[in-house]
C-alpha atoms as a PDB file:
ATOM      1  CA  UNK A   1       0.000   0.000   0.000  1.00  0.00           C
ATOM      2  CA  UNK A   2       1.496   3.479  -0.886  1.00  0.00           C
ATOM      3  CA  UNK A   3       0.691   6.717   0.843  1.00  0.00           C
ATOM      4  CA  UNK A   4       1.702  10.417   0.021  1.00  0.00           C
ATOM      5  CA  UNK A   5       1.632  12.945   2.836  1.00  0.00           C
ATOM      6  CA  UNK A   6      -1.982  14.606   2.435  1.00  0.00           C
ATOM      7  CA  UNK A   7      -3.611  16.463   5.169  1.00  0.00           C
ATOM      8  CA  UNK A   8      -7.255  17.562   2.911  1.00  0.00           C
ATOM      9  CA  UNK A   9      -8.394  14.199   3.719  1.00  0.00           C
ATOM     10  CA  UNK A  10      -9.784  14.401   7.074  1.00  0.00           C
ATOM     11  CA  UNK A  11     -12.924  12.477   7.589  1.00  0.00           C
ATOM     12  CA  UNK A  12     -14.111  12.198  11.643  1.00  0.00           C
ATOM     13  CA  UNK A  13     -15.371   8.517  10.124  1.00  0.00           C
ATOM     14  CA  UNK A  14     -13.402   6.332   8.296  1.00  0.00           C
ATOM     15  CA  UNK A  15     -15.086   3.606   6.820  1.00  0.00           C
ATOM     16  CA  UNK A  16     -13.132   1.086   7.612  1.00  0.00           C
ATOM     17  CA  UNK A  17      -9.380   0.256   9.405  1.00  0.00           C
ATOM     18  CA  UNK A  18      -7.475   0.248   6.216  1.00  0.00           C
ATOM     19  CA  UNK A  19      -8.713   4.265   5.828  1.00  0.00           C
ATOM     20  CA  UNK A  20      -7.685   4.906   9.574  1.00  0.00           C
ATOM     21  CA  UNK A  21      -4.862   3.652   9.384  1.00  0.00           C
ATOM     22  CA  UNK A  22      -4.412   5.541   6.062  1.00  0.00           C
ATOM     23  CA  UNK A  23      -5.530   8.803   7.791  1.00  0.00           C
ATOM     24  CA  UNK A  24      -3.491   8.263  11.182  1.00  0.00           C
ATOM     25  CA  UNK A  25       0.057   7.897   8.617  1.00  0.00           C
ATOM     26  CA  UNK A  26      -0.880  11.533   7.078  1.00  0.00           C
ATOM     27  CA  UNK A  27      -1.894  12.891  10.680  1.00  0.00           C
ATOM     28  CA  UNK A  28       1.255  11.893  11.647  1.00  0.00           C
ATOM     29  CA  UNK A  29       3.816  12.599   8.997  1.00  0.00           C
ATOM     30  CA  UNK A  30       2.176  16.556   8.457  1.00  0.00           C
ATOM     31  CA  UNK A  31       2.173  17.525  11.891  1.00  0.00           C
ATOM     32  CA  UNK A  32       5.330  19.154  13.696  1.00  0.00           C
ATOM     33  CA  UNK A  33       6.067  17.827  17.070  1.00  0.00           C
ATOM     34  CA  UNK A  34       5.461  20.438  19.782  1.00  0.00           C
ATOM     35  CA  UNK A  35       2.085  21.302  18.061  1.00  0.00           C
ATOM     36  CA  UNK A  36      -0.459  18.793  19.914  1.00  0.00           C
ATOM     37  CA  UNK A  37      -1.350  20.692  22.940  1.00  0.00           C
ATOM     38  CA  UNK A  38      -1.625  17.190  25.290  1.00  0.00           C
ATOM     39  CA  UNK A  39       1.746  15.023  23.188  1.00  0.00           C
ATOM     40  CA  UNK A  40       4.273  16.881  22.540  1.00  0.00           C
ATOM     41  CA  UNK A  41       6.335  14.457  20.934  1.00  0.00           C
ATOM     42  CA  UNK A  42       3.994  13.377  18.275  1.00  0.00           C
ATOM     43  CA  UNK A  43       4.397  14.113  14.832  1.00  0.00           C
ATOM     44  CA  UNK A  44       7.471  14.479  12.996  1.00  0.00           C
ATOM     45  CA  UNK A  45      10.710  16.761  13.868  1.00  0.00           C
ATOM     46  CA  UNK A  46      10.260  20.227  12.748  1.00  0.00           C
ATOM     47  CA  UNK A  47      13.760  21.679  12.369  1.00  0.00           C
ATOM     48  CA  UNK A  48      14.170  19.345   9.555  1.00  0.00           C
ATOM     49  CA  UNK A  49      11.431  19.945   7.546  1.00  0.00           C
ATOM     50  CA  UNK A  50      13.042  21.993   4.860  1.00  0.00           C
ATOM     51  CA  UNK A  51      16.100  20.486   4.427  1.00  0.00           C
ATOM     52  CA  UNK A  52      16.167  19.026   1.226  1.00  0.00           C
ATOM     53  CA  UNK A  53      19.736  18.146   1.185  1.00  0.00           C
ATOM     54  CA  UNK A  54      20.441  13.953   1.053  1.00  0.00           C
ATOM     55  CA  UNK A  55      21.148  14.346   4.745  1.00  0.00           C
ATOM     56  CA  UNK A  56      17.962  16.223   5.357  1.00  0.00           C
ATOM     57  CA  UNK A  57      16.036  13.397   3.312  1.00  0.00           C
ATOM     58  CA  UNK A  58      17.880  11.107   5.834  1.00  0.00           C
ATOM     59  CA  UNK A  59      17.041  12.574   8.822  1.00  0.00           C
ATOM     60  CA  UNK A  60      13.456  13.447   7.784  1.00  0.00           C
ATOM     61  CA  UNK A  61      13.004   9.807   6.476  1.00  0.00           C
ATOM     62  CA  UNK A  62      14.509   8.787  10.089  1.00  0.00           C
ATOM     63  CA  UNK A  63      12.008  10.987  12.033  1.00  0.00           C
ATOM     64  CA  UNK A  64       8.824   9.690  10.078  1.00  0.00           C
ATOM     65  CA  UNK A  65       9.832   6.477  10.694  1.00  0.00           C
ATOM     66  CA  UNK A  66      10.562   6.555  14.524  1.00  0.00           C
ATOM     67  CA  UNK A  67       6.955   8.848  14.819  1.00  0.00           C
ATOM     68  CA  UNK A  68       4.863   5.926  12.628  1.00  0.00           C
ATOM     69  CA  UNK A  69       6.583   3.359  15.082  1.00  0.00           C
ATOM     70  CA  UNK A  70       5.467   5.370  18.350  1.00  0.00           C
ATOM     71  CA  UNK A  71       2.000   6.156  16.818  1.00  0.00           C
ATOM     72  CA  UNK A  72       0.915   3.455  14.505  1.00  0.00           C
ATOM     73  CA  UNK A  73       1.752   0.196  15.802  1.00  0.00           C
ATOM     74  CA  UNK A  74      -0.130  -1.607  13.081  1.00  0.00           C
ATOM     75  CA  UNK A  75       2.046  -1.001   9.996  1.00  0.00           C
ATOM     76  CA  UNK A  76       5.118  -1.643   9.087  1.00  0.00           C
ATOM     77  CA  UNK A  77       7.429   0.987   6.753  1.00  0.00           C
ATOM     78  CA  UNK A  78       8.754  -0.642   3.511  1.00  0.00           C
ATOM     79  CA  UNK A  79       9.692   2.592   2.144  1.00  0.00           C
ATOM     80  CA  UNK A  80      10.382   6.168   2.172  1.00  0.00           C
ATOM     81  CA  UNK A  81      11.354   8.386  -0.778  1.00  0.00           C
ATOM     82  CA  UNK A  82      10.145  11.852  -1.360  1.00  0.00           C
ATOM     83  CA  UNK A  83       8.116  13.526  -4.148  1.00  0.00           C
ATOM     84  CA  UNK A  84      10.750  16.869  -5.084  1.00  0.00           C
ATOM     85  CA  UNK A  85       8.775  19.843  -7.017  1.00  0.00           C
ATOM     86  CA  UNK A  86      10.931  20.656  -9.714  1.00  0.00           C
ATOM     87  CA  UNK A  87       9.421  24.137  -9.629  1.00  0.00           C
ATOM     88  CA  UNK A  88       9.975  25.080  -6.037  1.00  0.00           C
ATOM     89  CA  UNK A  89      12.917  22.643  -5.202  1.00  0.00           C
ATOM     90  CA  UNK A  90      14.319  25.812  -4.124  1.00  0.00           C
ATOM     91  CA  UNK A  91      11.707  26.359  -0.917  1.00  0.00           C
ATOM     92  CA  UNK A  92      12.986  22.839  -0.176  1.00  0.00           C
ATOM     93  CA  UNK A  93       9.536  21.520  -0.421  1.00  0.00           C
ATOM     94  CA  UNK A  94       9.287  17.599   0.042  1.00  0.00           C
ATOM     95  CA  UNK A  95       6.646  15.182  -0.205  1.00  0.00           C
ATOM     96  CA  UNK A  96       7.192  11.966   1.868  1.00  0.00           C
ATOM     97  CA  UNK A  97       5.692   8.449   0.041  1.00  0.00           C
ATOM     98  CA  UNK A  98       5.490   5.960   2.076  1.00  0.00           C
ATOM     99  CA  UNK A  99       5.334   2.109   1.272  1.00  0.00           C
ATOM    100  CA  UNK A 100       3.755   0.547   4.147  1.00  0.00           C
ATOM    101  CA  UNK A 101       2.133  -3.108   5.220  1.00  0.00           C
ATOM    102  CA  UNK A 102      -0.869  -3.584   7.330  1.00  0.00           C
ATOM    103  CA  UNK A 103       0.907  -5.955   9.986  1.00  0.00           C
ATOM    104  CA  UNK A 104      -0.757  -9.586   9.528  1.00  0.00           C
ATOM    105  CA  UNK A 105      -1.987  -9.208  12.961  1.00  0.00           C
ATOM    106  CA  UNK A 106      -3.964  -5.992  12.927  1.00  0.00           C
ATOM    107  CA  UNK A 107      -5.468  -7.657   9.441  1.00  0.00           C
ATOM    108  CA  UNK A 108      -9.357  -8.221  10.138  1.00  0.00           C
END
């Protein structure tokens, strides 16, 4: 299953755990830790967020990975690469895509 970071597509009711889990990924990996009032921890690091240098894909790539772990216990990360626009890859503008596996367990 592939997701890209997308935070327009909220819903208060997913229709099933598959679309949760879907939704919980993008809730994680576009919100800057230090931002939920109650967890300050969740969410992804924020001093790294426009780094687009290979060490700043690293890092970023590191810190979506250890925030999915924390947060959503019932995937597991194939892969992370990033989605570069050509036309602002000066703003340092990145677009995580995530591979990830529903863990056999959490499978209904």
């Amino acid at each position: 299953m592939n997701i890209t970071a997308n935070s327009n597509n909220i819903t208060l009711t997913p229709k099933n755990y598959v679309e949760e889990i879907i939704q919980n990924v993008n809730v994680i990996v576009t919100t800057v830790m230090g931002n939920v009032p109650l967890d300050r921890k969740f969410g992804i690091n924020g001093k790294i967020i426009d780094d687009s240098s290979i060490q700043g894909k690293s890092r970023l790539a590191i810190s979506i990975l250890e925030s999915i772990q924390d947060f959503e216990p019932r995937i597991e990360v194939i892969s992370i690469d990033f989605e570069e626009n050509i036309e602002k890859v000066g703003e340092g503008i990145l677009t995580p895509k995530l591979e990830v596996k529903i863990k056999d367990e959490y499978i209904t």
